[in-house]
Protein backbone atom coordinates (compact mmCIF):
# COMPACT_ATOMS: atom_id res chain seq x y z
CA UNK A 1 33.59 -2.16 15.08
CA UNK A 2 31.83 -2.53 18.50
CA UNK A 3 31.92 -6.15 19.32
CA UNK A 4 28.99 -7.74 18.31
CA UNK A 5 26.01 -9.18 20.54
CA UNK A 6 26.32 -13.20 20.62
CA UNK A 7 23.25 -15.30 19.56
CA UNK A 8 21.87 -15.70 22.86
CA UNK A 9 21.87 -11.77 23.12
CA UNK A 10 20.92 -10.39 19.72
CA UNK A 11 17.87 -8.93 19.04
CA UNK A 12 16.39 -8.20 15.45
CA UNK A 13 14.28 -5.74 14.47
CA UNK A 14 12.23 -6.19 11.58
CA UNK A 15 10.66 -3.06 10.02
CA UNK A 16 8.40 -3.61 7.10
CA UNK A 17 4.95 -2.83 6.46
CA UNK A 18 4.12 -6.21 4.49
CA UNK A 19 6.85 -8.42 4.52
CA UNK A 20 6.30 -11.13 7.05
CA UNK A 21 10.00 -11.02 8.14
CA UNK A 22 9.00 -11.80 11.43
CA UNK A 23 7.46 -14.94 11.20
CA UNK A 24 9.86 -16.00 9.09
CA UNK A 25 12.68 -16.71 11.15
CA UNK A 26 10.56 -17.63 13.45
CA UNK A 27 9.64 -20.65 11.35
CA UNK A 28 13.28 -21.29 11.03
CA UNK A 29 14.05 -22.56 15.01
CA UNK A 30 17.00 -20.19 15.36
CA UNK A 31 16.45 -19.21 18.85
CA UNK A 32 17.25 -15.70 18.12
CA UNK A 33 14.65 -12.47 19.84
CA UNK A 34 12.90 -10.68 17.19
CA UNK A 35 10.40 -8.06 16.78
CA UNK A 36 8.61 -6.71 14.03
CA UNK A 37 7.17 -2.65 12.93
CA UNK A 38 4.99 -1.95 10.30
CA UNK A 39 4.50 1.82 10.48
CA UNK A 40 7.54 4.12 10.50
CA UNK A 41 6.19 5.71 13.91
CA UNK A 42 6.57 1.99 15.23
CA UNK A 43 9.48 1.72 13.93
CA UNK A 44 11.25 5.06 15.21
CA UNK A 45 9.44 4.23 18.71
CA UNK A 46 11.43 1.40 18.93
CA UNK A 47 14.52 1.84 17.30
CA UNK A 48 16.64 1.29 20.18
CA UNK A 49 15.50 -2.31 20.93
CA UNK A 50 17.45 -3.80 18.32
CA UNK A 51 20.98 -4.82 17.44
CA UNK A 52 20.02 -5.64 14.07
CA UNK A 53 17.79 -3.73 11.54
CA UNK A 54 16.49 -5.01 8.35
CA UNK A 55 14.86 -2.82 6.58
CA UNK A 56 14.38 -0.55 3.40
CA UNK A 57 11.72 2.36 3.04
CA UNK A 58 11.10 2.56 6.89
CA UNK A 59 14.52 3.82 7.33
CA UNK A 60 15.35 7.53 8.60
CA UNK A 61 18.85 8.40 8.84
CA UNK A 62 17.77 10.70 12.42
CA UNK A 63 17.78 6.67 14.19
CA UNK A 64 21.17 6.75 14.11
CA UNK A 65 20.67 9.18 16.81
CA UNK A 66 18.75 6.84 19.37
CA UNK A 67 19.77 3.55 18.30
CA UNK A 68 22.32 2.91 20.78
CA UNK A 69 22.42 -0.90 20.50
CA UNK A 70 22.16 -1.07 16.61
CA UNK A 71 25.41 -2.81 15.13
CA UNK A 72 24.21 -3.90 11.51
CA UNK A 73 21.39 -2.73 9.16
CA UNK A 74 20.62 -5.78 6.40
CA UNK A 75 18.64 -3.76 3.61
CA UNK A 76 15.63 -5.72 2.52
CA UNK A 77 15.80 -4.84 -0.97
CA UNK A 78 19.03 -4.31 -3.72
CA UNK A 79 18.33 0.05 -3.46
CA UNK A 80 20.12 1.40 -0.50
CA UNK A 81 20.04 5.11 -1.89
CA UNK A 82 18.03 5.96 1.16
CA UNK A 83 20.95 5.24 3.84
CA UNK A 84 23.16 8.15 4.55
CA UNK A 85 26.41 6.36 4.51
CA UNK A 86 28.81 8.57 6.25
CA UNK A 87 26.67 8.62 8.80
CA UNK A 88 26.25 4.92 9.11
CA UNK A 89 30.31 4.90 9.23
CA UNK A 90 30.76 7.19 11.69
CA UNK A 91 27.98 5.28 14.07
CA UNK A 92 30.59 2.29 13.64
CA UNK A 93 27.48 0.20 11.86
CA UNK A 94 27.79 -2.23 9.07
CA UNK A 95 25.26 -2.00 6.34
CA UNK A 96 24.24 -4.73 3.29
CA UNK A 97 21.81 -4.65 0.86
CA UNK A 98 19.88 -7.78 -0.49
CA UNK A 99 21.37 -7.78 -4.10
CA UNK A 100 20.50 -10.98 -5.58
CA UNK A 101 16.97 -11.35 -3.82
CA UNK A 102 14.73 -10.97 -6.67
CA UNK A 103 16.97 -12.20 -9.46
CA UNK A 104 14.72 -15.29 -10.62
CA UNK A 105 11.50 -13.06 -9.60
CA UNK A 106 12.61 -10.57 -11.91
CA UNK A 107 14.11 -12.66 -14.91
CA UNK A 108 10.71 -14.54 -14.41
CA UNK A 109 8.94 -11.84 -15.19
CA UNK A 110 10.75 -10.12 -17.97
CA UNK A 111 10.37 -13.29 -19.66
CA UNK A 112 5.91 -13.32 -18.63
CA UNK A 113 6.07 -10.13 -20.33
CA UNK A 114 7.56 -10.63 -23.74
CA UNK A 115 5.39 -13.99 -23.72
CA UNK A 116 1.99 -11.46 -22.47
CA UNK A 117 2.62 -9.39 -25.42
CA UNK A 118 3.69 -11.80 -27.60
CA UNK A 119 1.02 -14.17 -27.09
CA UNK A 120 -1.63 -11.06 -26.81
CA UNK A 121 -2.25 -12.67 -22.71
CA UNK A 122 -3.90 -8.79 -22.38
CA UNK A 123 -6.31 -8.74 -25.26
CA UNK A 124 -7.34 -12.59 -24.24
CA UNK A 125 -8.11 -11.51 -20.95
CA UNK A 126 -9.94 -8.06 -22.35
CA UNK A 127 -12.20 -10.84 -23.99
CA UNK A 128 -12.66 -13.06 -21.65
CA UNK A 129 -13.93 -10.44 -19.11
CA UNK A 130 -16.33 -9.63 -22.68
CA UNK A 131 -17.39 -13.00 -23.14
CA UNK A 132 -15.94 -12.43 -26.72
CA UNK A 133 -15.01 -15.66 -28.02
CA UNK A 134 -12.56 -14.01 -30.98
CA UNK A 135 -12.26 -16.02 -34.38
CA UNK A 136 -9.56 -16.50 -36.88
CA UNK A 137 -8.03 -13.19 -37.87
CA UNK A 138 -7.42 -13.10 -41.35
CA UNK A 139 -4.69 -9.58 -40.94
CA UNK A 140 -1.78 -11.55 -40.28
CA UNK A 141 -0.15 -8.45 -38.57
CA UNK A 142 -2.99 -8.59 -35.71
CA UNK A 143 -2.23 -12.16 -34.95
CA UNK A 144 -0.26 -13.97 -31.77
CA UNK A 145 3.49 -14.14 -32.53
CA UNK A 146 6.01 -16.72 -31.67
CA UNK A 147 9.21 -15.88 -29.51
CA UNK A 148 11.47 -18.10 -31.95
CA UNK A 149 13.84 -16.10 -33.96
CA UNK A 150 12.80 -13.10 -32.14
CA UNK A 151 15.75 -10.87 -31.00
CA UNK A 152 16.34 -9.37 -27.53
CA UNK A 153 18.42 -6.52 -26.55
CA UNK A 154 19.08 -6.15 -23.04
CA UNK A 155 20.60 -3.11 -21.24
CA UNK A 156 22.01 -4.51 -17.90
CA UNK A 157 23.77 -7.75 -17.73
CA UNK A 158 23.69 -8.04 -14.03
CA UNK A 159 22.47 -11.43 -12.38
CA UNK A 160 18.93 -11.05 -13.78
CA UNK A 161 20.13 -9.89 -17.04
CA UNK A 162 22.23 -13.01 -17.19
CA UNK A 163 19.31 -15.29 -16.16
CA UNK A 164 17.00 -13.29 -18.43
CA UNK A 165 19.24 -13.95 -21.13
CA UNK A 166 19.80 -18.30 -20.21
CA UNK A 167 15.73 -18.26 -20.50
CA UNK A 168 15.73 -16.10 -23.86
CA UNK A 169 18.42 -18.53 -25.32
CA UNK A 170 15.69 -21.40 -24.26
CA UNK A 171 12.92 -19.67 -26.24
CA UNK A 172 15.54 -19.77 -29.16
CA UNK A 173 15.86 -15.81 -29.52
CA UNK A 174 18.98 -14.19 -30.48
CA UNK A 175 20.08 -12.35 -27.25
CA UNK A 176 22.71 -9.28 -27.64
CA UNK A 177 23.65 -8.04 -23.71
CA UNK A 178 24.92 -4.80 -22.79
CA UNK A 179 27.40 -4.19 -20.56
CA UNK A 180 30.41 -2.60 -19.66
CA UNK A 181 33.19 -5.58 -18.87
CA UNK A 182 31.60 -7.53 -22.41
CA UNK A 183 34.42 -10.11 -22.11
CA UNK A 184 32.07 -11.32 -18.36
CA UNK A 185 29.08 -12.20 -20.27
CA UNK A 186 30.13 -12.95 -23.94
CA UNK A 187 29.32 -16.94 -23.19
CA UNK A 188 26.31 -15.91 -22.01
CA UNK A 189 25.04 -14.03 -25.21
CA UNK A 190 24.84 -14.09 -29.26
CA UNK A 191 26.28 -10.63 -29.00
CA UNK A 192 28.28 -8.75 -25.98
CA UNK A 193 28.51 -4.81 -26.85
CA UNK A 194 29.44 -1.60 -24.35
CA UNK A 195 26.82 0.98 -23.70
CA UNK A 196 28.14 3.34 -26.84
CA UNK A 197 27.24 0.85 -29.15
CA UNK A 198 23.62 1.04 -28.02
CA UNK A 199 22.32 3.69 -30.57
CA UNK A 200 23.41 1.14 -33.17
CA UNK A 201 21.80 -1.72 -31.58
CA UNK A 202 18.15 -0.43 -30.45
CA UNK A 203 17.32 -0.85 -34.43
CA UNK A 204 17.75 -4.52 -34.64
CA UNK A 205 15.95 -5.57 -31.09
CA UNK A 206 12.29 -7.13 -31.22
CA UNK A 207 12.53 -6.17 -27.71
CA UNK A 208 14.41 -4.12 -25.64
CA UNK A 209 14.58 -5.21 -22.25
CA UNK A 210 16.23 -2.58 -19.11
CA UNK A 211 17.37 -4.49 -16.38
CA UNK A 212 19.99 -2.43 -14.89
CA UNK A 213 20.05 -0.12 -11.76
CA UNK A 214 19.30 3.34 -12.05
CA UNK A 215 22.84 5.59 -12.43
CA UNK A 216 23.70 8.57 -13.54
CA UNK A 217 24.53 7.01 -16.39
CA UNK A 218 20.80 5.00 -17.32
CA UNK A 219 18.62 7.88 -16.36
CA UNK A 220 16.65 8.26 -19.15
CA UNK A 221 18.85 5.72 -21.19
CA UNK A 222 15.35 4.82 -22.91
CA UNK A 223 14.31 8.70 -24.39
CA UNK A 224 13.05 9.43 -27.86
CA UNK A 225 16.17 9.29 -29.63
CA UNK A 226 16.29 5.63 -28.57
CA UNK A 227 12.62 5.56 -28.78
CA UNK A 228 12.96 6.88 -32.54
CA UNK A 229 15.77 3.84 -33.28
CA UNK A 230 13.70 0.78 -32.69
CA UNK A 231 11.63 -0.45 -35.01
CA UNK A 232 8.39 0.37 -35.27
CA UNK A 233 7.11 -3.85 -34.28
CA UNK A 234 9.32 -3.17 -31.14
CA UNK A 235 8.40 -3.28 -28.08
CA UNK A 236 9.96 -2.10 -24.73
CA UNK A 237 10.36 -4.02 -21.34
CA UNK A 238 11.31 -1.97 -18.28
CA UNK A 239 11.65 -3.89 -15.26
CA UNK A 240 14.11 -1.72 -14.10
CA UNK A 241 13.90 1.27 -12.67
CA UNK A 242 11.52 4.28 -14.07
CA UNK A 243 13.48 6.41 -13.97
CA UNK A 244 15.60 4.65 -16.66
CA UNK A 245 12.70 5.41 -19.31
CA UNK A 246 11.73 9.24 -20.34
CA UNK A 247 7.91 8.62 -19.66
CA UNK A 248 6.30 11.43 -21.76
CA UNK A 249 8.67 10.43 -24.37
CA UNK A 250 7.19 6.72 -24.04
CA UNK A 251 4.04 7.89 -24.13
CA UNK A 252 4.39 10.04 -27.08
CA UNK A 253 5.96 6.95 -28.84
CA UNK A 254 3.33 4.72 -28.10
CA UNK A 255 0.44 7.20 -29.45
CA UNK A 256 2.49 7.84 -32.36
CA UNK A 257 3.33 3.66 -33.50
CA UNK A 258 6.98 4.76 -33.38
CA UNK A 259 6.90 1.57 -31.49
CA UNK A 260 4.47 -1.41 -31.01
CA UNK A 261 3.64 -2.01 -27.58
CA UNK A 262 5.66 -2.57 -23.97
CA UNK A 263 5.84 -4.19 -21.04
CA UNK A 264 5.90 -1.74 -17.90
CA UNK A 265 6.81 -2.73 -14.31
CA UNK A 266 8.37 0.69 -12.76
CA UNK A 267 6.92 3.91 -13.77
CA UNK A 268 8.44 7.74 -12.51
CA UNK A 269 5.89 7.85 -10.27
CA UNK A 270 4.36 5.21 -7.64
CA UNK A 271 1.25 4.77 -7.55
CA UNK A 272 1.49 5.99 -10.77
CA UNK A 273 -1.25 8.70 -10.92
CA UNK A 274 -4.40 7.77 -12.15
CA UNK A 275 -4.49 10.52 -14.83
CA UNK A 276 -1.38 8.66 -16.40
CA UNK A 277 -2.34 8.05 -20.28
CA UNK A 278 -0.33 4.49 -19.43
CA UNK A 279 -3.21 3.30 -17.61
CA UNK A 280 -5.24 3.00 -21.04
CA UNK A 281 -3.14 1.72 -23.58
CA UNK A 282 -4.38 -1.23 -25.02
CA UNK A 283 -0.58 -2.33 -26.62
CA UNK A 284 0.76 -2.38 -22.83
CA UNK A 285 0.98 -4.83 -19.72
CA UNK A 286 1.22 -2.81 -17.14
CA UNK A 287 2.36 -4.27 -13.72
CA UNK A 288 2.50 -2.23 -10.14
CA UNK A 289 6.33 -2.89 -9.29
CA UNK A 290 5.84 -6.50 -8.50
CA UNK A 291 8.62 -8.17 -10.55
CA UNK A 292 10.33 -9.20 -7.32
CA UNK A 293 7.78 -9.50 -4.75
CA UNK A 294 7.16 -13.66 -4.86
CA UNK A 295 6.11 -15.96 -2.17
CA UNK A 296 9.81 -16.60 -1.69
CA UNK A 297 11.06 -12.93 -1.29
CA UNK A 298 11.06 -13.52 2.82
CA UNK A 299 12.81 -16.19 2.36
CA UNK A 300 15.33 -15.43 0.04
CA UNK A 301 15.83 -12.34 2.59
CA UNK A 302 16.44 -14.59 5.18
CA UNK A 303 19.06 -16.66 3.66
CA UNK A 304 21.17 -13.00 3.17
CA UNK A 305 20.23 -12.36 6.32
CA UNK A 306 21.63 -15.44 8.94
CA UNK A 307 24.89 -15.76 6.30
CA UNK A 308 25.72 -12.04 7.35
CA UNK A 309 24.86 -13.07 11.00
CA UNK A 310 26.66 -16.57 11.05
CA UNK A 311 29.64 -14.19 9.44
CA UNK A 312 29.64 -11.38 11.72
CA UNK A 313 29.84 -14.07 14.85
CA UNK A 314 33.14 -15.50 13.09
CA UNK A 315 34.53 -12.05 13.01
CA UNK A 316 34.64 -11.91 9.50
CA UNK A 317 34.87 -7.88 8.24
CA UNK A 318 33.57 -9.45 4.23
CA UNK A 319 29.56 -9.80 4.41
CA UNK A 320 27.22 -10.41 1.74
CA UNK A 321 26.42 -7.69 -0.60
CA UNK A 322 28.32 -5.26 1.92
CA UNK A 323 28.18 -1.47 1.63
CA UNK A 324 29.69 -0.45 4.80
């Protein structure tokens, strides 16, 4: 690799069209130059200002072309899908992703959801925007449930699988984790299974949580087979990826009672479309893919950030959640 630019002499680029990446090194005292685009016109105009670019949807692969000072692109985000990565080779730059940003975010909000549905948080705040004060239910089955004794199955024991799992165990469910290498997380779990056992499992899950990354191999993982497997006082958390869920098969399912309710972070599309049928189901939270944006995210970038610095100035060729 080209040698890379000393403190005194970097310069970062941030480009982001909300984060306030900027101003938060700033706030830091490093002494090191920054800048900061929020449009990807911005961004491309000045592409060849910076030795370092963190980034994630601004990117275009064609600034690989102009960007004759850039040394290192830190990805803002865990998905990196958008980087051509021969190309980044072959321009002699290093690229990481932020893996591990939003793990408590995301955990966090797994967990909010089960509680939201559990606890009916939707229907409460349906009524309080009513001014319906609602009084004892005598249909047991339309009542608030408790998490206790509840079992979760979760597809994805990554980092915020694993936490998800530490905060389930603290609710006293019965957590059984899916994952490849079962002997990593079977201390972590009730139950450690690989992915062919999951057609086996779905039926005995009060929830069924996806927090995994979407492969090849989870596309669709949730389609109405699996639908069709869970009980019918299931309910389905996705704060994965969309793509991991077949949406007209969820749909379908959730017209149909073939399962309770769900808990909805990522859709296909975003913005999901306004015509979406998702929009007006009254057994669904439905969030706009903000499991991992927090009032920390910036920060938590940061940290990823000045450790892949502070290792690149040692000369170290291992960085944090290094792809190239």
């Amino acid at each position: 690799m080209i040698d890379f630019p000393s403190q005194d002499d970097l310069t970062i680029h941030f480009a982001h069209p909300a984060y306030q990446l900027d101003t938060c090194l700033k706030a830091r005292n490093t002494g090191i130059k920054c800048f900061q685009t929020r449009t990807p016109e911005d961004a491309k105009a000045r592409i060849a200002e910076g030795h370092v670019v963190v980034a994630s949807g601004h990117w275009n692969n064609d600034f690989l072309n102009t960007a004759s000072q850039l040394r290192f692109v830190q990805v803002c985000a865990a998905g990196y899908n958008q980087f051509d990565l021969d190309a980044v080779r072959a321009a002699d730059v290093r690229l990481a992703n932020a893996s591990g940003v939003n793990v408590n975010a995301v955990s966090d909000h797994a967990m909010a959801l089960m509680l939201g549905l559990t606890r009916q948080i939707h229907h409460a705040r349906d009524n309080q925007r009513a001014k319906h004060w609602r009084g004892m239910i005598s249909d047991i089955a339309r009542r608030e449930d408790e998490l206790a004794g509840k079992t979760v199955l979760i597809i994805g024991m990554g980092a915020i699988g694993s936490r998800l799992a530490r905060l389930a165990k603290a609710f006293e469910m019965t957590v059984i984790g899916v994952r490849r290498n079962t002997a990593a997380i079977e201390a972590q779990v009730d139950e450690a299974h690989p992915p062919g056992a999951l057609p086996e499992l779905l039926g005995r899950a009060d929830f069924v949580v996806l927090t995994c990354p979407l492969t090849d191999e989870t596309a669709n993982i949730i389609d109405a087979a699996a639908l069709s497997a869970m009980q019918p006082t299931a309910q389905l958390i996705n704060v994965a990826r969309g793509g991991c869920v077949d949406q007209s098969a969820l749909i379908d399912a959730l017209k149909s009672g073939t399962i309770i309710g769900a808990g909805i972070d990522t859709t296909v599309q975003e913005p999901l479309d306004a015509a979406s049928p998702l929009w007006d189901f009254d057994n669904i939270i439905l969030t706009p893919h903000s499991a991992g944006e927090t009032r920390r995210y910036e920060e938590n970038v940061m940290d990823i950030l000045l450790d892949n610095l502070n290792r690149l100035w040692r000369g170290e060729t291992a960085l944090h959640n290094q792809i190239v």
